[in-house]
C-alpha atoms as a PDB file:
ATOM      1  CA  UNK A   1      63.800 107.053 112.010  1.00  0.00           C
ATOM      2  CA  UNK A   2      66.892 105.508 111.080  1.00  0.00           C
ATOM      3  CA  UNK A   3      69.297 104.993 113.691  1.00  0.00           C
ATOM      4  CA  UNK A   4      72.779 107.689 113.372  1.00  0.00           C
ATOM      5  CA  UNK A   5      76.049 106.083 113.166  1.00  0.00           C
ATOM      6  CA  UNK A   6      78.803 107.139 114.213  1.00  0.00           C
ATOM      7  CA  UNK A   7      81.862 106.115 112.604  1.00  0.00           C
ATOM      8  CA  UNK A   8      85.566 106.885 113.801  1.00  0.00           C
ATOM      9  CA  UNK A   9      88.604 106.948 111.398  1.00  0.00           C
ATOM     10  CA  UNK A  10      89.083 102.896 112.748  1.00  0.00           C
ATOM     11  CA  UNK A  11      85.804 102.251 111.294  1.00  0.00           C
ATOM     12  CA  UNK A  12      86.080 103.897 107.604  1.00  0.00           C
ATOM     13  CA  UNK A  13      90.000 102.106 106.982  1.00  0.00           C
ATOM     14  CA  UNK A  14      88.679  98.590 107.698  1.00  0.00           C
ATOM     15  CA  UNK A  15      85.687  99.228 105.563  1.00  0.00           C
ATOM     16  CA  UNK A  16      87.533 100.588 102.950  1.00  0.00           C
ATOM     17  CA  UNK A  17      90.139  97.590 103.044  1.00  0.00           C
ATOM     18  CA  UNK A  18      87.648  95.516 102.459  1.00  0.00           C
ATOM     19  CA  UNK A  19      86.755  96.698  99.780  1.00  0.00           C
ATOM     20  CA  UNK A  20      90.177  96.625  98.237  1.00  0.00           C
ATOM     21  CA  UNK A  21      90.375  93.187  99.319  1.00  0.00           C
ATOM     22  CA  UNK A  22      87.721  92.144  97.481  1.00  0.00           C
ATOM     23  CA  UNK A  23      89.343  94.253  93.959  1.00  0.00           C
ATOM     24  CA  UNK A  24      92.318  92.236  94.198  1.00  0.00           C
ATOM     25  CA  UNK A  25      90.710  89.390  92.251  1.00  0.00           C
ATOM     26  CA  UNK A  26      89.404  91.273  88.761  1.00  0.00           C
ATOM     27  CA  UNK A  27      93.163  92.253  88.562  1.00  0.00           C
ATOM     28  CA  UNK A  28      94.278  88.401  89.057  1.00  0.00           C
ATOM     29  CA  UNK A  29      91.962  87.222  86.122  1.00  0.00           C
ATOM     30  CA  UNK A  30      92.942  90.339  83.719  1.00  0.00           C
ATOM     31  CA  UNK A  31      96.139  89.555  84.271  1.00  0.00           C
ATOM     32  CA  UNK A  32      95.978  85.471  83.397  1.00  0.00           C
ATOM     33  CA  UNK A  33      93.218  86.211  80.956  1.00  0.00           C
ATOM     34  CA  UNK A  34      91.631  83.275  83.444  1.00  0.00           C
ATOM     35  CA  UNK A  35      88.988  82.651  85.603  1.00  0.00           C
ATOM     36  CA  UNK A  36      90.121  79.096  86.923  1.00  0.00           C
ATOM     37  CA  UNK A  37      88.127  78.133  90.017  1.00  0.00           C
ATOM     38  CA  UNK A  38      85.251  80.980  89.559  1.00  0.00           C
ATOM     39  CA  UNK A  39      81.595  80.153  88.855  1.00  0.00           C
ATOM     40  CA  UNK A  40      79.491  83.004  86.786  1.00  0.00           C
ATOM     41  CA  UNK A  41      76.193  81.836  88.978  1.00  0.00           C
ATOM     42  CA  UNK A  42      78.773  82.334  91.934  1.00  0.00           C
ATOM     43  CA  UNK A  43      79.487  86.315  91.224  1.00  0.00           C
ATOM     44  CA  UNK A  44      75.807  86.753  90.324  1.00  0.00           C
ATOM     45  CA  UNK A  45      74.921  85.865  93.678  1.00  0.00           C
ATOM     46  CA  UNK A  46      77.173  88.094  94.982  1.00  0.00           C
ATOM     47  CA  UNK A  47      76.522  91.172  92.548  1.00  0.00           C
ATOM     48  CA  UNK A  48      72.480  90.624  93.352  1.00  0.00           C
ATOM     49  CA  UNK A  49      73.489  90.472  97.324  1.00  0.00           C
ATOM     50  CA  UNK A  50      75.084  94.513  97.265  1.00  0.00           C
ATOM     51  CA  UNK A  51      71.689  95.582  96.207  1.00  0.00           C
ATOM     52  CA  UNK A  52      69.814  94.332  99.408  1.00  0.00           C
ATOM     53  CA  UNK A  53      73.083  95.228 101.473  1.00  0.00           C
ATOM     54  CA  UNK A  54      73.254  98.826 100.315  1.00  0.00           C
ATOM     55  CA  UNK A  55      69.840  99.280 100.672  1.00  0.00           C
ATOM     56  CA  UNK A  56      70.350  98.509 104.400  1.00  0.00           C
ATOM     57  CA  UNK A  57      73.790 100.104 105.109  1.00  0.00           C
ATOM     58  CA  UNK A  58      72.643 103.757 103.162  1.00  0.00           C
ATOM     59  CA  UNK A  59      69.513 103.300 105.086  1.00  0.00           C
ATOM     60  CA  UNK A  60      71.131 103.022 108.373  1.00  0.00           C
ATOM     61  CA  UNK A  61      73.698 105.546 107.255  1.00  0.00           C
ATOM     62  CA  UNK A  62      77.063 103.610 107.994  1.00  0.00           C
ATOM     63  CA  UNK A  63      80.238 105.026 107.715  1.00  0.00           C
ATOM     64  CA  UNK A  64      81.092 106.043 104.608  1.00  0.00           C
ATOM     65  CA  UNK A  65      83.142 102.755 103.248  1.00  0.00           C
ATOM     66  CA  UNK A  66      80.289 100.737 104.487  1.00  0.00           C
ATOM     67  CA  UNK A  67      77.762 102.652 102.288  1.00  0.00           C
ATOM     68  CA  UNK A  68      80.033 102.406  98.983  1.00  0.00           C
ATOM     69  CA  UNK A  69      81.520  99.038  99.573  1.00  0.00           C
ATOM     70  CA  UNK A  70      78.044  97.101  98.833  1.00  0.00           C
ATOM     71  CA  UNK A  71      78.010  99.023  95.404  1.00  0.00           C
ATOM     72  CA  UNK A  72      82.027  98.509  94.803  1.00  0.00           C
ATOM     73  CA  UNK A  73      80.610  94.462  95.624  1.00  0.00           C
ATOM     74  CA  UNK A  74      78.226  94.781  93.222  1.00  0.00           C
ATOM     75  CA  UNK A  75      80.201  96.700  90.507  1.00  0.00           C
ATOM     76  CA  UNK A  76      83.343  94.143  91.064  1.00  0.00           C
ATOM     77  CA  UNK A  77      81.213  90.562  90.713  1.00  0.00           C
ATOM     78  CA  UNK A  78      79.532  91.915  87.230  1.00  0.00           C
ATOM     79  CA  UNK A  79      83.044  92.556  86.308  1.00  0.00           C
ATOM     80  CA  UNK A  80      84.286  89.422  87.415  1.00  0.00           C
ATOM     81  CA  UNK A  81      80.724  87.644  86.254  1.00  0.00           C
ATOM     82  CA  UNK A  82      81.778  89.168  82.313  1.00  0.00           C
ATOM     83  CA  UNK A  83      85.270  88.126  82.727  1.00  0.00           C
ATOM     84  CA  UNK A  84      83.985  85.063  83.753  1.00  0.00           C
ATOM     85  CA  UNK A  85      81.209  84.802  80.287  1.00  0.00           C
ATOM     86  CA  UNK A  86      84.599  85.791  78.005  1.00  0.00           C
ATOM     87  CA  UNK A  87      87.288  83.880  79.462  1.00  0.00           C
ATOM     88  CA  UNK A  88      85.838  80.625  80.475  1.00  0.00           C
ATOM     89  CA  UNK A  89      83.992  78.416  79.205  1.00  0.00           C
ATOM     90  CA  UNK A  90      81.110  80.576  77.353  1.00  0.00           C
ATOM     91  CA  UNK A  91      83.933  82.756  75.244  1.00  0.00           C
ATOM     92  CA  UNK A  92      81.509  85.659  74.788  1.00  0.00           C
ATOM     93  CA  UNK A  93      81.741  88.299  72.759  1.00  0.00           C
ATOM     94  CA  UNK A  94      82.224  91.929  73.838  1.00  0.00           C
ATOM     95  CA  UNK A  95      79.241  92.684  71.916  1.00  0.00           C
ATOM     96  CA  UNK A  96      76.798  89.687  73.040  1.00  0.00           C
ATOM     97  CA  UNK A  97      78.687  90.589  76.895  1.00  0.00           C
ATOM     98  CA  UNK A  98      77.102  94.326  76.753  1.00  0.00           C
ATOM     99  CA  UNK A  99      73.663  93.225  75.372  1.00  0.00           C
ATOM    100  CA  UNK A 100      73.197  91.070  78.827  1.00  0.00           C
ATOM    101  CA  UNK A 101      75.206  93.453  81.352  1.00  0.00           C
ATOM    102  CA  UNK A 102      73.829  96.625  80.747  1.00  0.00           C
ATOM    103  CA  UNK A 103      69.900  95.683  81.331  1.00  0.00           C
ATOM    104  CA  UNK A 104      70.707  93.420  84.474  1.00  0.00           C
ATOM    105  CA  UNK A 105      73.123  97.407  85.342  1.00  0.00           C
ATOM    106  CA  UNK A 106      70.066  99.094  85.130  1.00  0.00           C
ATOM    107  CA  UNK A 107      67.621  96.713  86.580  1.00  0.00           C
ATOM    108  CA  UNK A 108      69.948  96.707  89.846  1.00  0.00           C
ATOM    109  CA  UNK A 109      70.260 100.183  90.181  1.00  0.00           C
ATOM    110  CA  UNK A 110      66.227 100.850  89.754  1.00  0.00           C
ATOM    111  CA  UNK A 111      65.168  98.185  92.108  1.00  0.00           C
ATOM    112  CA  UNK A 112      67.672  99.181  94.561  1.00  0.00           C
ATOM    113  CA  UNK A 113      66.853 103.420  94.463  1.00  0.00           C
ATOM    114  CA  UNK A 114      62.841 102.123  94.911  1.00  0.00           C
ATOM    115  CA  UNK A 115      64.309 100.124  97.908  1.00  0.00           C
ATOM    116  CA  UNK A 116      66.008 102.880  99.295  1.00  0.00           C
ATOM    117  CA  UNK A 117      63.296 105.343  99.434  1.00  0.00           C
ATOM    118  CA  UNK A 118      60.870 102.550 100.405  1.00  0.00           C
ATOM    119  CA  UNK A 119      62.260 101.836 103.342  1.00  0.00           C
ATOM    120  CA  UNK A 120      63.439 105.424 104.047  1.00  0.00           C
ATOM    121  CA  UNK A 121      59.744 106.099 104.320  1.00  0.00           C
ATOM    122  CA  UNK A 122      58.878 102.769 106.292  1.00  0.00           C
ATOM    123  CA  UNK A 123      61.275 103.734 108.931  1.00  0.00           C
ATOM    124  CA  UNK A 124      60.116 107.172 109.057  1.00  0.00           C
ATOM    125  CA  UNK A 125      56.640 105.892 110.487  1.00  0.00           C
ATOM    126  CA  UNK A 126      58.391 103.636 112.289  1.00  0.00           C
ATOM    127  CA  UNK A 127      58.507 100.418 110.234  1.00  0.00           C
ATOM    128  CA  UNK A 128      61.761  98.478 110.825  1.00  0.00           C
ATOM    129  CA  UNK A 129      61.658  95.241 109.710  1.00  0.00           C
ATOM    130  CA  UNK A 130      61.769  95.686 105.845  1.00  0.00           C
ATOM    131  CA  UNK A 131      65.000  96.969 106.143  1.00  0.00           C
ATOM    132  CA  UNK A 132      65.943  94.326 108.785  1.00  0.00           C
ATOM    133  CA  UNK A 133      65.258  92.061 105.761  1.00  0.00           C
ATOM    134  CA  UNK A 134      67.047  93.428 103.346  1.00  0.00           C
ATOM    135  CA  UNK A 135      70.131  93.273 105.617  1.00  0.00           C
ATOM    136  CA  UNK A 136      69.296  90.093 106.386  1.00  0.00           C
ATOM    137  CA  UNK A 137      68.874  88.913 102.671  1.00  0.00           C
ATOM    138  CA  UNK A 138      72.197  90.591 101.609  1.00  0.00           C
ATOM    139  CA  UNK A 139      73.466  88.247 104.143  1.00  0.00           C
ATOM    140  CA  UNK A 140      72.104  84.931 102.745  1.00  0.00           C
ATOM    141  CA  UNK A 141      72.308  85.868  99.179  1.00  0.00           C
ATOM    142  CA  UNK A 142      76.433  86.367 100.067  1.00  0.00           C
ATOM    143  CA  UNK A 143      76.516  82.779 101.890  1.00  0.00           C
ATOM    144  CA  UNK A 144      75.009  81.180  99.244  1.00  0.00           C
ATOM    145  CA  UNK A 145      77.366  82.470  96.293  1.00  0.00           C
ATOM    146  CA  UNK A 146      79.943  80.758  98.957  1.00  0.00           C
ATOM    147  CA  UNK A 147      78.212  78.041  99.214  1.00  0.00           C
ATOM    148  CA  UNK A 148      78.159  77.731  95.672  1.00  0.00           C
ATOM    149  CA  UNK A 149      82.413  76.480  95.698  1.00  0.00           C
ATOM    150  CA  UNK A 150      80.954  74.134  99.130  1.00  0.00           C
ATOM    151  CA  UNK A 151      78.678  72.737  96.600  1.00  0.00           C
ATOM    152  CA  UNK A 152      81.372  72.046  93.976  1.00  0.00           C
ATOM    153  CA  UNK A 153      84.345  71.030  96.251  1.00  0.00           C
ATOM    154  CA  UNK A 154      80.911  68.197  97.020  1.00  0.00           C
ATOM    155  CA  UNK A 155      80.498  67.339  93.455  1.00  0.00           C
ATOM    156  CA  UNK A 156      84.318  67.535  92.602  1.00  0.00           C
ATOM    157  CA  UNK A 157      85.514  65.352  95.577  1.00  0.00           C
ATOM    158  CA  UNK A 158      88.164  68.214  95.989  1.00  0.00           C
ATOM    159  CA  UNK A 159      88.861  71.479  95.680  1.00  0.00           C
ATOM    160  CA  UNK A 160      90.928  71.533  92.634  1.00  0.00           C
ATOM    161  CA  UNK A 161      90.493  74.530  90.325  1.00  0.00           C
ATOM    162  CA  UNK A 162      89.680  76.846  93.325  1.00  0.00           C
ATOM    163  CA  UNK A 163      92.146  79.597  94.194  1.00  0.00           C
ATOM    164  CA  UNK A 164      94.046  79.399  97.631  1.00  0.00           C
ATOM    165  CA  UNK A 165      94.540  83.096  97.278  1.00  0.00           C
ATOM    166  CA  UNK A 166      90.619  84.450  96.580  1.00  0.00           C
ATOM    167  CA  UNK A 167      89.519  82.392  99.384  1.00  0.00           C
ATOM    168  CA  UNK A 168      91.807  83.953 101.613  1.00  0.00           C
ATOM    169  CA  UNK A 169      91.843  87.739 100.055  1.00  0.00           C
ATOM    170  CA  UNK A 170      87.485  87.409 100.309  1.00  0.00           C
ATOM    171  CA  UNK A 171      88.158  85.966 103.745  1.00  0.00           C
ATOM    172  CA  UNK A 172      90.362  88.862 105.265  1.00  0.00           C
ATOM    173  CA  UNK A 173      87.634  91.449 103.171  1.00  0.00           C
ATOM    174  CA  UNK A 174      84.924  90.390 105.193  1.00  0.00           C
ATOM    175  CA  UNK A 175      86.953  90.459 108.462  1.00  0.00           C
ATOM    176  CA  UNK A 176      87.675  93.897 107.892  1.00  0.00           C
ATOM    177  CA  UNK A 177      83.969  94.552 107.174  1.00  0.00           C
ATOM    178  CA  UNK A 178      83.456  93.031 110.206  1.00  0.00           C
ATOM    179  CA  UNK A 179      85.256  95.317 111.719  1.00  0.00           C
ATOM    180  CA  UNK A 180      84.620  98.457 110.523  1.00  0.00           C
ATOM    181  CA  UNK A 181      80.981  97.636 112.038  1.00  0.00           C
ATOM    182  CA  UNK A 182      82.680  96.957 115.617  1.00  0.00           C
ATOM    183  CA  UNK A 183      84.457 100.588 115.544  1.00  0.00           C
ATOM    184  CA  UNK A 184      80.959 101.765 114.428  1.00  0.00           C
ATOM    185  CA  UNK A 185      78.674 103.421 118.081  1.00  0.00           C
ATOM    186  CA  UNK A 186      76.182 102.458 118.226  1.00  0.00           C
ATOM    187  CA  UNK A 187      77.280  98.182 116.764  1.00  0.00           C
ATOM    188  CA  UNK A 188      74.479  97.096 114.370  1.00  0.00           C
ATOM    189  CA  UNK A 189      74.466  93.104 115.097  1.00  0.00           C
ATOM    190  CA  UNK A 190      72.347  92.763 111.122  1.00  0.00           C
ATOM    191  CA  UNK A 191      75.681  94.003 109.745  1.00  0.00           C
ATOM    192  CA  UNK A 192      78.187  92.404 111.983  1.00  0.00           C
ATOM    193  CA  UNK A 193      76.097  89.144 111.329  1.00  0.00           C
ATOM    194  CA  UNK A 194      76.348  89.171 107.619  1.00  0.00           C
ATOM    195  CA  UNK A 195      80.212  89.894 107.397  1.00  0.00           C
ATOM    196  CA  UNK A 196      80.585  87.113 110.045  1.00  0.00           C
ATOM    197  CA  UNK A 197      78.315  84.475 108.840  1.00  0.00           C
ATOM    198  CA  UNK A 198      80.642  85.058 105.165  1.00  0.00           C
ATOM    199  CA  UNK A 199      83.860  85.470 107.041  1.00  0.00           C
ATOM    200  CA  UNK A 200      82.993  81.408 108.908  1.00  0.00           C
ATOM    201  CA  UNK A 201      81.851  80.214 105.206  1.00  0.00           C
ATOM    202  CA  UNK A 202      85.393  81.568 103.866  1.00  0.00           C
ATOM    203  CA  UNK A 203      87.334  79.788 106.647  1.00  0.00           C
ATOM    204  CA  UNK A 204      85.708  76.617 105.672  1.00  0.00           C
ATOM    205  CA  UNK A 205      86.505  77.041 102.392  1.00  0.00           C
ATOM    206  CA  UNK A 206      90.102  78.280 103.235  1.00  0.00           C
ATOM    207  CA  UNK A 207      90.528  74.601 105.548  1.00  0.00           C
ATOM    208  CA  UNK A 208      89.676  72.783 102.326  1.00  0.00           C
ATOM    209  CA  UNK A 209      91.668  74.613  99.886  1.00  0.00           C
ATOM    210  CA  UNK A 210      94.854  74.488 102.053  1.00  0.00           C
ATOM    211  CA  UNK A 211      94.513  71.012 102.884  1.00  0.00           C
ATOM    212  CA  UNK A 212      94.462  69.740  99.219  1.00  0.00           C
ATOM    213  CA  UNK A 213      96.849  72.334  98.831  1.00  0.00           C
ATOM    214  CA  UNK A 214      99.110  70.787 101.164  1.00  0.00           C
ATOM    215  CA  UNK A 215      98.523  66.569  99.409  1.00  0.00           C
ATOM    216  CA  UNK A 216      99.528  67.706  96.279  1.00  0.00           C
END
């Protein structure tokens, strides 16, 4: 059976802020009609990583934040992925935009509801480690998006074009995820390891940007 968590009011604001963190961007790029420094392969990394990290937090019934957050994750990078297809380089149309989005929508939200009660009834004859993998996979699939601006700051030779402030608002979302699993009883290392393992990538990031930030 899946293990009961219990989560205090601590443990449902830090998962909530990081989900508002992680909103803060889509309102940056409306607002420039820009998406300067983003990569579309980047945010569908990140969209396809909620899927195996909701499966695993609604399975493990986190607090409540928790449980949304991976589908506000998911939700947010397609957005940012389309603003990404119309305002860079790609120029879609609105029309050509909805012909791809909606399939890889409903794709997502098939594969993950067979995931969900797939594991549901793994755990109820006491299989863990499918779910253990999905957690785990969430985990890497988040990295690498990340490791997706390592790879370009690489081929670049700098970090020029990537924003200062989205490393830093991602950064502080998943601290604050990170969190919210440390007020949770009893602590789920899977979880704490994924929002870690991002928050160190970030950081990295965050050195980089603000040191080219600061030899301009």
């Amino acid at each position: 059976m899946a293990t009961h968590y219990e989560a205090g009011t601590a443990a449902n604001v830090f998962g909530t802020l990081g989900a508002v963190c992680w909103s803060v961007q889509i309102v940056l790029n409306f607002r420039r009609r820009s998406t300067t420094g983003l990569k579309p392969s980047f945010m569908l990394l990140w969209a396809s990583a909620g899927c195996p990290l909701a499966v695993y937090n609604i399975v493990h019934k986190f607090n409540i934040a928790l449980i949304v957050q991976p589908q506000i994750l998911t939700g947010l990078s397609l957005i940012t992925w389309s603003q990404c297809c119309v305002y860079g380089e790609r120029k879609w149309t609105i029309g050509r935009l909805l012909l791809t989005l909606i399939p890889i929508v409903l794709v997502f939200a098939s594969v993950q509801t067979a995931l969900i009660l797939s594991c549901r009834i793994g755990l109820s004859r006491h299989v863990v480690w499918p779910t253990t993998l999905f957690g785990v996979l969430g985990g890497v699939l988040l990295c690498a998006g990340v490791g997706c601006e390592y790879f370009e700051i690489w081929k670049t030779g700098g970090v020029e074009g990537i924003s200062f402030l989205f490393c830093g608002i991602d950064a502080a979302g998943d601290l604050f995820s990170a969190l919210s699993v440390l007020f949770q009883r009893p602590h789920d290392y899977v979880a704490l390891g994924v929002y870690v393992a991002e928050f160190a990538f970030w950081l990295g990031i965050f050195n980089q940007t603000w040191k080219g930030a600061q030899s301009m």
